[in-house]
PDB file of N, CA and C in Angstrom:
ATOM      1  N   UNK A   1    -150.033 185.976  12.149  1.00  0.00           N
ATOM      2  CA  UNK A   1    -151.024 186.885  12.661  1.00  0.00           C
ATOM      3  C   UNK A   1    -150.391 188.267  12.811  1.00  0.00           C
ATOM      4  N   UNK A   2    -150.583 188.849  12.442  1.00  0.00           N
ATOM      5  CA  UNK A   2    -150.578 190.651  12.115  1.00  0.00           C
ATOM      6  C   UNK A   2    -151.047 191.411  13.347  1.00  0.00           C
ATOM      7  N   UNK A   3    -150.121 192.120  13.963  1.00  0.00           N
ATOM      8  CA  UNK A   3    -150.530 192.999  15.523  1.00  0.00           C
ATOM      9  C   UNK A   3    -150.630 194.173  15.326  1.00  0.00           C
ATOM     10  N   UNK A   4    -149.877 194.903  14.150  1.00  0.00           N
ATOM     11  CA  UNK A   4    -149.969 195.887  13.534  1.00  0.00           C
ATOM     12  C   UNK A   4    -150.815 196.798  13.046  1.00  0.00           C
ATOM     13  N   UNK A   5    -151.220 198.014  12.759  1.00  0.00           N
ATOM     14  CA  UNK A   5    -152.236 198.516  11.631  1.00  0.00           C
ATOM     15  C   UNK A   5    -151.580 199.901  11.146  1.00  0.00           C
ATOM     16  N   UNK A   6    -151.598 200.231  10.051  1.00  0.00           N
ATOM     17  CA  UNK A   6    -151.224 201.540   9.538  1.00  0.00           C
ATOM     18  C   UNK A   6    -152.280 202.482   9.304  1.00  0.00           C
ATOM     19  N   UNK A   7    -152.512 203.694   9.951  1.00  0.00           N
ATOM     20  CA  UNK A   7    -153.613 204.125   8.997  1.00  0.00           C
ATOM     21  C   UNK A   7    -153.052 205.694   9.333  1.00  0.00           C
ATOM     22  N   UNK A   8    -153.649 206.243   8.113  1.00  0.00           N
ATOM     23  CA  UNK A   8    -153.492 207.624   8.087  1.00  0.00           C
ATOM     24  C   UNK A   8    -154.478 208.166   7.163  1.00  0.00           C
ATOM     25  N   UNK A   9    -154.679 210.238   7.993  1.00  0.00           N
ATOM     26  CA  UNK A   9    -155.634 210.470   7.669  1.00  0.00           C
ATOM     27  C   UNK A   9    -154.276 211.919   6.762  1.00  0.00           C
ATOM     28  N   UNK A  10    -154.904 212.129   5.498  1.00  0.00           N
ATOM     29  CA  UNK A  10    -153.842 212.883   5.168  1.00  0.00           C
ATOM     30  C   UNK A  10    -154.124 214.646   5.220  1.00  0.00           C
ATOM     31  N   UNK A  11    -154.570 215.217   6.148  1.00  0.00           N
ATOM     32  CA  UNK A  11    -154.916 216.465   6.237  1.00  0.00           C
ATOM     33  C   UNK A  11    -153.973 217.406   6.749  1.00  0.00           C
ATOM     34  N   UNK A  12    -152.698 217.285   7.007  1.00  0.00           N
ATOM     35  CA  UNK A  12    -151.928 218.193   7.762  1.00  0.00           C
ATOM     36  C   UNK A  12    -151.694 218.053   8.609  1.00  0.00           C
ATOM     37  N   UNK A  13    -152.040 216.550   9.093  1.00  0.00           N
ATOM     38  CA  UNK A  13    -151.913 216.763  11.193  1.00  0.00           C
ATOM     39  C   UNK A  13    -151.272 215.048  11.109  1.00  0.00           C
ATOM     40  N   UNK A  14    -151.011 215.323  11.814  1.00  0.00           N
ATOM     41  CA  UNK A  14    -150.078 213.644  12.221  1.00  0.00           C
ATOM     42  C   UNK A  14    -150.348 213.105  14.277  1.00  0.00           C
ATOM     43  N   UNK A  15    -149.955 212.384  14.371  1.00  0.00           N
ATOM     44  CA  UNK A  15    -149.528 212.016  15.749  1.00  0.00           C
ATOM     45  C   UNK A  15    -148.219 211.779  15.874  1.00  0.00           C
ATOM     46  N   UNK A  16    -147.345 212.645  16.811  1.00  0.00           N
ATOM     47  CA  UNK A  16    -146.043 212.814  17.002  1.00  0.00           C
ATOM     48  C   UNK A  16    -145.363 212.046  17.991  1.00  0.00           C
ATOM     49  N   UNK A  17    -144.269 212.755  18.215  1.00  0.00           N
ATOM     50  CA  UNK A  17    -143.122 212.607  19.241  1.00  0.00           C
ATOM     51  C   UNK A  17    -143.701 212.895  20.688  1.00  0.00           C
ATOM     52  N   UNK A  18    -144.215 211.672  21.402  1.00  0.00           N
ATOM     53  CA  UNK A  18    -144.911 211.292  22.910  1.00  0.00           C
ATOM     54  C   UNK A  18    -146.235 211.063  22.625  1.00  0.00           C
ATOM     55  N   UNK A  19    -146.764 210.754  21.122  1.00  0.00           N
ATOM     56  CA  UNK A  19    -148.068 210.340  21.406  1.00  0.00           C
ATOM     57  C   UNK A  19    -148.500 208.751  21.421  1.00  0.00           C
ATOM     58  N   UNK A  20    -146.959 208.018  21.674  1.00  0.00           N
ATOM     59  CA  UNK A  20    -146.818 206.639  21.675  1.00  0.00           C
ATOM     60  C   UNK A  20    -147.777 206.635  22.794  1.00  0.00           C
ATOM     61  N   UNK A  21    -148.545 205.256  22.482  1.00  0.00           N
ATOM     62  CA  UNK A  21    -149.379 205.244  23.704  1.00  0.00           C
ATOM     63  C   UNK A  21    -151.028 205.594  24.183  1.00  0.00           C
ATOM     64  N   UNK A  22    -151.144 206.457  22.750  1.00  0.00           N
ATOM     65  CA  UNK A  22    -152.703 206.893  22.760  1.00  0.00           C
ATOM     66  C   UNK A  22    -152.974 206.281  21.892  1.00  0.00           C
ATOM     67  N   UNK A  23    -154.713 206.577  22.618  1.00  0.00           N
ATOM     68  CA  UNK A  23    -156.090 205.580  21.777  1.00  0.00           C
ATOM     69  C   UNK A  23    -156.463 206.009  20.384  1.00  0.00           C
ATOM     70  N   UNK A  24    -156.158 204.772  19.784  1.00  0.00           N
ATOM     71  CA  UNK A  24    -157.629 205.241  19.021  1.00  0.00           C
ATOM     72  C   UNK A  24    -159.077 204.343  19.224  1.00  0.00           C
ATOM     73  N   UNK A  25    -159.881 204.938  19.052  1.00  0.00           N
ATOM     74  CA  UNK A  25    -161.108 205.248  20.171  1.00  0.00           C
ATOM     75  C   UNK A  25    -162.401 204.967  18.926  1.00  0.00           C
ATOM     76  N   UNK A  26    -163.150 204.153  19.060  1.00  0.00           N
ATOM     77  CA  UNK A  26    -163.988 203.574  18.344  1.00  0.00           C
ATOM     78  C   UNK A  26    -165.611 203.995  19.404  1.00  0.00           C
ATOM     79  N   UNK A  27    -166.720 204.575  18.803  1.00  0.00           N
ATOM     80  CA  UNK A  27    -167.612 204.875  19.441  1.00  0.00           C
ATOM     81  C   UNK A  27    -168.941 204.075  19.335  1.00  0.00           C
ATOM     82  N   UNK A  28    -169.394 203.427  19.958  1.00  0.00           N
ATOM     83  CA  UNK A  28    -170.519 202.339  19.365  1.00  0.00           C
ATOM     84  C   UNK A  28    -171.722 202.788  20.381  1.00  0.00           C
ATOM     85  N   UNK A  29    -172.722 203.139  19.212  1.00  0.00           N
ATOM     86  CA  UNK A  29    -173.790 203.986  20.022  1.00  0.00           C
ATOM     87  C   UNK A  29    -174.789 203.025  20.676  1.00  0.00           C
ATOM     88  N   UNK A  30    -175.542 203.358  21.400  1.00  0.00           N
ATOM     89  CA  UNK A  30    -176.253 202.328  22.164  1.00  0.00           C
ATOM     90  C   UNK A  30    -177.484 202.237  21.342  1.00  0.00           C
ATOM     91  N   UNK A  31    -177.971 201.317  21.625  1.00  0.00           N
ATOM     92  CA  UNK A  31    -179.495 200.842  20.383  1.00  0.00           C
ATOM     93  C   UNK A  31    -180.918 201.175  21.493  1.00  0.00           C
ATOM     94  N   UNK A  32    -180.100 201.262  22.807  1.00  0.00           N
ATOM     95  CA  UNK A  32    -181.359 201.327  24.145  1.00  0.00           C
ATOM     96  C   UNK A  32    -182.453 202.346  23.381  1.00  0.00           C
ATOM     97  N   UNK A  33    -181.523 203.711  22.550  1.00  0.00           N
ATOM     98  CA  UNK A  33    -182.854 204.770  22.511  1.00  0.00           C
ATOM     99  C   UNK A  33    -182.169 205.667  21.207  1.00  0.00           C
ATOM    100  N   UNK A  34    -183.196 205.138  20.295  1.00  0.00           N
ATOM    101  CA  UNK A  34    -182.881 205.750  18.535  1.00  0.00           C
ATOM    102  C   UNK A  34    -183.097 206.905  18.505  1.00  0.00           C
ATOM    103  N   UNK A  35    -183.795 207.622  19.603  1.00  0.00           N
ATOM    104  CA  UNK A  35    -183.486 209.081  19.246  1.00  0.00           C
ATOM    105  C   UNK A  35    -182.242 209.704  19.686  1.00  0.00           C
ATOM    106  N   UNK A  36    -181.722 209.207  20.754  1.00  0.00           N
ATOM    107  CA  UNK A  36    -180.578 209.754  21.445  1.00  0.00           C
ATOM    108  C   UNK A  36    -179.698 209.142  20.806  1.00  0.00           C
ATOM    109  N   UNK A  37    -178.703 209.688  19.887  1.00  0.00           N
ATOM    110  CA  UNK A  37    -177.430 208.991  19.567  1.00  0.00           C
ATOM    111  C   UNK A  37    -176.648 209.163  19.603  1.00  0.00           C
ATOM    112  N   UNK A  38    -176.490 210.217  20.873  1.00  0.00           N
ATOM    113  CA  UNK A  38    -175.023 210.331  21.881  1.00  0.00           C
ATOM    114  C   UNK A  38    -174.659 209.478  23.041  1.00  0.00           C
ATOM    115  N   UNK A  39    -175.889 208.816  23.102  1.00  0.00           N
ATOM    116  CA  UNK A  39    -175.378 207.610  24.271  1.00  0.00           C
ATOM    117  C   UNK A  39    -175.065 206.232  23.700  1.00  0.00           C
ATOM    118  N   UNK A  40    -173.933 205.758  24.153  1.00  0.00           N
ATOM    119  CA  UNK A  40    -173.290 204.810  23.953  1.00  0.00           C
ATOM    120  C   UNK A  40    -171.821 204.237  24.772  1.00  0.00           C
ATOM    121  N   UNK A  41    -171.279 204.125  24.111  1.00  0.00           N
ATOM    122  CA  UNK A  41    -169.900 203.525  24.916  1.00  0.00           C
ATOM    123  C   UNK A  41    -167.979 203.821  23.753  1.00  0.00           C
ATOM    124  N   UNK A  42    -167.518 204.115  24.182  1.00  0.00           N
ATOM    125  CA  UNK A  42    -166.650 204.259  23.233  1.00  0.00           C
ATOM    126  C   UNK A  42    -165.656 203.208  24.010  1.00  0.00           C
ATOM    127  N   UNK A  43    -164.841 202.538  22.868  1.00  0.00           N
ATOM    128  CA  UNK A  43    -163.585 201.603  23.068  1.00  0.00           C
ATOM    129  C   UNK A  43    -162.426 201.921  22.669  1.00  0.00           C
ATOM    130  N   UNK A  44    -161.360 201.419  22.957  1.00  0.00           N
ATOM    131  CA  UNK A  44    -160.230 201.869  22.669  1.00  0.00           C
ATOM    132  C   UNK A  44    -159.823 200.566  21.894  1.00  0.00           C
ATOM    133  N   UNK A  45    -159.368 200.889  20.325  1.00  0.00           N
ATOM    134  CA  UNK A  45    -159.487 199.678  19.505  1.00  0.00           C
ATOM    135  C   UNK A  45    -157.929 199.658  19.498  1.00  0.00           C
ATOM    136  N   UNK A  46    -157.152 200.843  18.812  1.00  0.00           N
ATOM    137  CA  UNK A  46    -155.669 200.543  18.884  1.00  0.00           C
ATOM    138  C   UNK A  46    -155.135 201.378  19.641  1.00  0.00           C
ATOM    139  N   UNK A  47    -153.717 201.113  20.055  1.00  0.00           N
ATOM    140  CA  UNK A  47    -152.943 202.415  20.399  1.00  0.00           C
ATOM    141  C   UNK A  47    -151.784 202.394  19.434  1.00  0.00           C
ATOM    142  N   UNK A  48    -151.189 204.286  19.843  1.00  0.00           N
ATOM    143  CA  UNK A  48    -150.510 204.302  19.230  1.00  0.00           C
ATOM    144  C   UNK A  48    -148.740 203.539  19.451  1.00  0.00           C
ATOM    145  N   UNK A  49    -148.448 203.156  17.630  1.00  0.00           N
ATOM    146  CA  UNK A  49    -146.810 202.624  18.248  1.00  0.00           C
ATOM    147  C   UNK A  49    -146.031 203.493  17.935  1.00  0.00           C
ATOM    148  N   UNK A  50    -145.973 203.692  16.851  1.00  0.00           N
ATOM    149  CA  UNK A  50    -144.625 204.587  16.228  1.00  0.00           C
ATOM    150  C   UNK A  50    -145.203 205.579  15.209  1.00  0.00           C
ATOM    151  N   UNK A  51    -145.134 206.998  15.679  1.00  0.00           N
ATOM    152  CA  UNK A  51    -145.365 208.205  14.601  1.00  0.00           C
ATOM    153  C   UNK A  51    -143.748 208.535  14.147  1.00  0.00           C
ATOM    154  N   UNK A  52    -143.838 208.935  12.926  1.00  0.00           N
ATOM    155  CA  UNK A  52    -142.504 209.025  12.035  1.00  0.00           C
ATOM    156  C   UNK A  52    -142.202 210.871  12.364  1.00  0.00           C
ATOM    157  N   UNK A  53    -141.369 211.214  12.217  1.00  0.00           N
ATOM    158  CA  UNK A  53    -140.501 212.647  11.977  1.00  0.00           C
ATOM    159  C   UNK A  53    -140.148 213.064  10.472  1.00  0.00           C
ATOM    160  N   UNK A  54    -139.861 213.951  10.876  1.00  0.00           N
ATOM    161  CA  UNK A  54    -139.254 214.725   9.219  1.00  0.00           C
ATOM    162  C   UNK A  54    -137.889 214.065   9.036  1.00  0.00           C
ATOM    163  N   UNK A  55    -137.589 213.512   7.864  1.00  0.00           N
ATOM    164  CA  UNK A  55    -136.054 212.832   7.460  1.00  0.00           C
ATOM    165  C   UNK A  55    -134.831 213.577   8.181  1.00  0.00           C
ATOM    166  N   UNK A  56    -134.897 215.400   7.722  1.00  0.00           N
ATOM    167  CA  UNK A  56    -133.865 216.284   7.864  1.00  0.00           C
ATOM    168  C   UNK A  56    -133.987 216.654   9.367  1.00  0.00           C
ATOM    169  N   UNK A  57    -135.235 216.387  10.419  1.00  0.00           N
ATOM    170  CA  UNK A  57    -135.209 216.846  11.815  1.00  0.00           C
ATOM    171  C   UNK A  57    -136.190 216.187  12.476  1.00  0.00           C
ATOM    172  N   UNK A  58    -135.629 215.433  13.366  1.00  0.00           N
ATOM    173  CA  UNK A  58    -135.997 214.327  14.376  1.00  0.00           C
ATOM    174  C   UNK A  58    -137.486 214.920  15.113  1.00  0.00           C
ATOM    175  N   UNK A  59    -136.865 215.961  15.464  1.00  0.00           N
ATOM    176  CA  UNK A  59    -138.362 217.173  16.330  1.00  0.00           C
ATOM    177  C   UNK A  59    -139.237 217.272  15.723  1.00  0.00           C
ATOM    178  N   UNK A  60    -139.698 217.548  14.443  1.00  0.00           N
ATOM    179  CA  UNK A  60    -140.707 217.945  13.517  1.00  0.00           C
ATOM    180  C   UNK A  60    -141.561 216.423  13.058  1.00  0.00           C
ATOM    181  N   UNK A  61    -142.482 216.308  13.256  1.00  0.00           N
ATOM    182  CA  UNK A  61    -143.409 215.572  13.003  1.00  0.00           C
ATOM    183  C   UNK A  61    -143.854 215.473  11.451  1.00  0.00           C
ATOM    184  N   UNK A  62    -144.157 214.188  11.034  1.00  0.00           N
ATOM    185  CA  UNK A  62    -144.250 214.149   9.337  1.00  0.00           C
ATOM    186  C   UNK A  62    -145.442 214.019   9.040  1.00  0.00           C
ATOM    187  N   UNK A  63    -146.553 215.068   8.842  1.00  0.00           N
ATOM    188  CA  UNK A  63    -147.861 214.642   8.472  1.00  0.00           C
ATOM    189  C   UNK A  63    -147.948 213.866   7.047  1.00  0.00           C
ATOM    190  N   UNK A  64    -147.199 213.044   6.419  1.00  0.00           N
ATOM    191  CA  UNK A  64    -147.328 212.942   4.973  1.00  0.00           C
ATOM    192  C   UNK A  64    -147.251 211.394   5.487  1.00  0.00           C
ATOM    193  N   UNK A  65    -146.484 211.473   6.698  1.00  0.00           N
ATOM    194  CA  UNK A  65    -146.273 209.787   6.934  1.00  0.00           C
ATOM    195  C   UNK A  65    -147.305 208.927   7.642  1.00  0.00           C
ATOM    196  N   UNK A  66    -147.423 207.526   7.472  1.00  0.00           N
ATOM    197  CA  UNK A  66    -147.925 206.946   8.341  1.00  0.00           C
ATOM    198  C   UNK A  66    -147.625 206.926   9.381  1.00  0.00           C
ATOM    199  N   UNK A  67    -148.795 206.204  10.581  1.00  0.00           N
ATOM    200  CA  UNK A  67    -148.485 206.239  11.694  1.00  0.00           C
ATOM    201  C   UNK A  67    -149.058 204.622  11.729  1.00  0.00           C
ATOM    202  N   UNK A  68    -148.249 204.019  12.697  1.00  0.00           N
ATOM    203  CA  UNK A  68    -148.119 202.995  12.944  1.00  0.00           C
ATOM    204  C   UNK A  68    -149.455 202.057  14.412  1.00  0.00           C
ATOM    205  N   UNK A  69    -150.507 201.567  14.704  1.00  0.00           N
ATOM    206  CA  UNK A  69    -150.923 201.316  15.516  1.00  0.00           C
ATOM    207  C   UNK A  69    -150.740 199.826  16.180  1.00  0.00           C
ATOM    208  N   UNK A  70    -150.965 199.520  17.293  1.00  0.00           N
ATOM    209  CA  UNK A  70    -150.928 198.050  17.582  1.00  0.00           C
ATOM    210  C   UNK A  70    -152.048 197.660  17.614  1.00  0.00           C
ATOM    211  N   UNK A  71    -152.669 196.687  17.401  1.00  0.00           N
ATOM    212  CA  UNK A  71    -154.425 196.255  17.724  1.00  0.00           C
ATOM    213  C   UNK A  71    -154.547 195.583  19.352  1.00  0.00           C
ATOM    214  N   UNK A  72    -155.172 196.091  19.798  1.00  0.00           N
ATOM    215  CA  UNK A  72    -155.784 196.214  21.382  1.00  0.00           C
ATOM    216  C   UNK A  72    -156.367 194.720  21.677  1.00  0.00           C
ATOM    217  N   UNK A  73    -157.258 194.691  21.039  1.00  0.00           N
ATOM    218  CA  UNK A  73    -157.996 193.267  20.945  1.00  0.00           C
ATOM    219  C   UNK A  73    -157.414 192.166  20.830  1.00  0.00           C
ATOM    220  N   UNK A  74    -156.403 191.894  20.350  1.00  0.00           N
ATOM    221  CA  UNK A  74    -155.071 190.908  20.388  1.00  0.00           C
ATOM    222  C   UNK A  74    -154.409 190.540  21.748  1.00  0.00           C
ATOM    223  N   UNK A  75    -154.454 191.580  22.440  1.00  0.00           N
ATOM    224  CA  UNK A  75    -154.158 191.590  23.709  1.00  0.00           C
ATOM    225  C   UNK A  75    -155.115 191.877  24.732  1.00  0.00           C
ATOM    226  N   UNK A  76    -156.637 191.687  24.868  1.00  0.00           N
ATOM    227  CA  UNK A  76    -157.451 191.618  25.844  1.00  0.00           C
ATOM    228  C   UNK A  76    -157.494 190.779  26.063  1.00  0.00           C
ATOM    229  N   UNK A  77    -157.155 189.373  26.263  1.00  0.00           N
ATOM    230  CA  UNK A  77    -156.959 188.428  27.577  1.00  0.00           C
ATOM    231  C   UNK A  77    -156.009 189.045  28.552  1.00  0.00           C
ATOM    232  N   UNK A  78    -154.547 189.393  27.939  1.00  0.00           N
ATOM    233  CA  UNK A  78    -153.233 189.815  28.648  1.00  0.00           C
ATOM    234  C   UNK A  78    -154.051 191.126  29.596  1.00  0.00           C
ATOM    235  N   UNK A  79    -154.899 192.354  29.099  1.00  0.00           N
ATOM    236  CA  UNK A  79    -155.129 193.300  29.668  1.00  0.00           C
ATOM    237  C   UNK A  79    -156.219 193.218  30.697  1.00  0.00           C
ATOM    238  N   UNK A  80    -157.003 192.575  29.908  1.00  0.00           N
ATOM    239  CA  UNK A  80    -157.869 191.647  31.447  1.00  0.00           C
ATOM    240  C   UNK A  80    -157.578 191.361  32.354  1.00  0.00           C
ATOM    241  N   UNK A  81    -156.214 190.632  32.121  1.00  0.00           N
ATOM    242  CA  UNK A  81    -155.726 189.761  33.569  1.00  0.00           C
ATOM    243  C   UNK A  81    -154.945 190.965  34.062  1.00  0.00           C
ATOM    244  N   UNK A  82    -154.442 191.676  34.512  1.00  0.00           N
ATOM    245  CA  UNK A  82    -153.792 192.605  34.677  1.00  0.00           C
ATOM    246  C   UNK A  82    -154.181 193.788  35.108  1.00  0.00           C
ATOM    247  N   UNK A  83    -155.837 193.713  35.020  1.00  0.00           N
ATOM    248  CA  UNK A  83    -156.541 194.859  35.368  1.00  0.00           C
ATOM    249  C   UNK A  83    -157.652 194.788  36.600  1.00  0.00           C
ATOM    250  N   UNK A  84    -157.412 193.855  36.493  1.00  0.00           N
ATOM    251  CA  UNK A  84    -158.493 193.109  37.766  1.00  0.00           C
ATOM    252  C   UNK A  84    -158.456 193.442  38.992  1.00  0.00           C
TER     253      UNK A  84
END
């Protein structure tokens, strides 16, 4: 079973050095009212594990690279119990 996910968006921007730890954030709109489709609920599907650096300098962030996520949902029993 796979805890992992890679994904990257390739535009110039990356997630760096201290953004271990943030969401990524899934938005699921509510069906209560089809005209309004800003109401809903957003989830936090992965966080982040490991964003990569530039080879030649640790500081500089590598937008070319992947970034590494953990899947959240794998661990909502563990975060359940723990949050209670």
């Amino acid at each position: 079973m796979s805890i992992t996910l890679s994904l990257s968006i390739k535009q110039g921007t990356s997630e760096c050095k201290g953004d271990s730890g943030g969401g990524y954030v899934v938005f699921i709109p509510s069906n209560d009212n089809e005209e309004n489709k800003t109401s809903g609920v957003w989830f936090i599907r992965r966080i982040i594990s490991l964003a990569f650096s530039k080879e030649n300098d640790y500081n500089v962030c590598d937008p070319n690279e992947y970034v590494i996520f953990t899947d959240v949902v794998k661990y909502a029993y563990w975060i359940k119990t723990y949050i209670k």
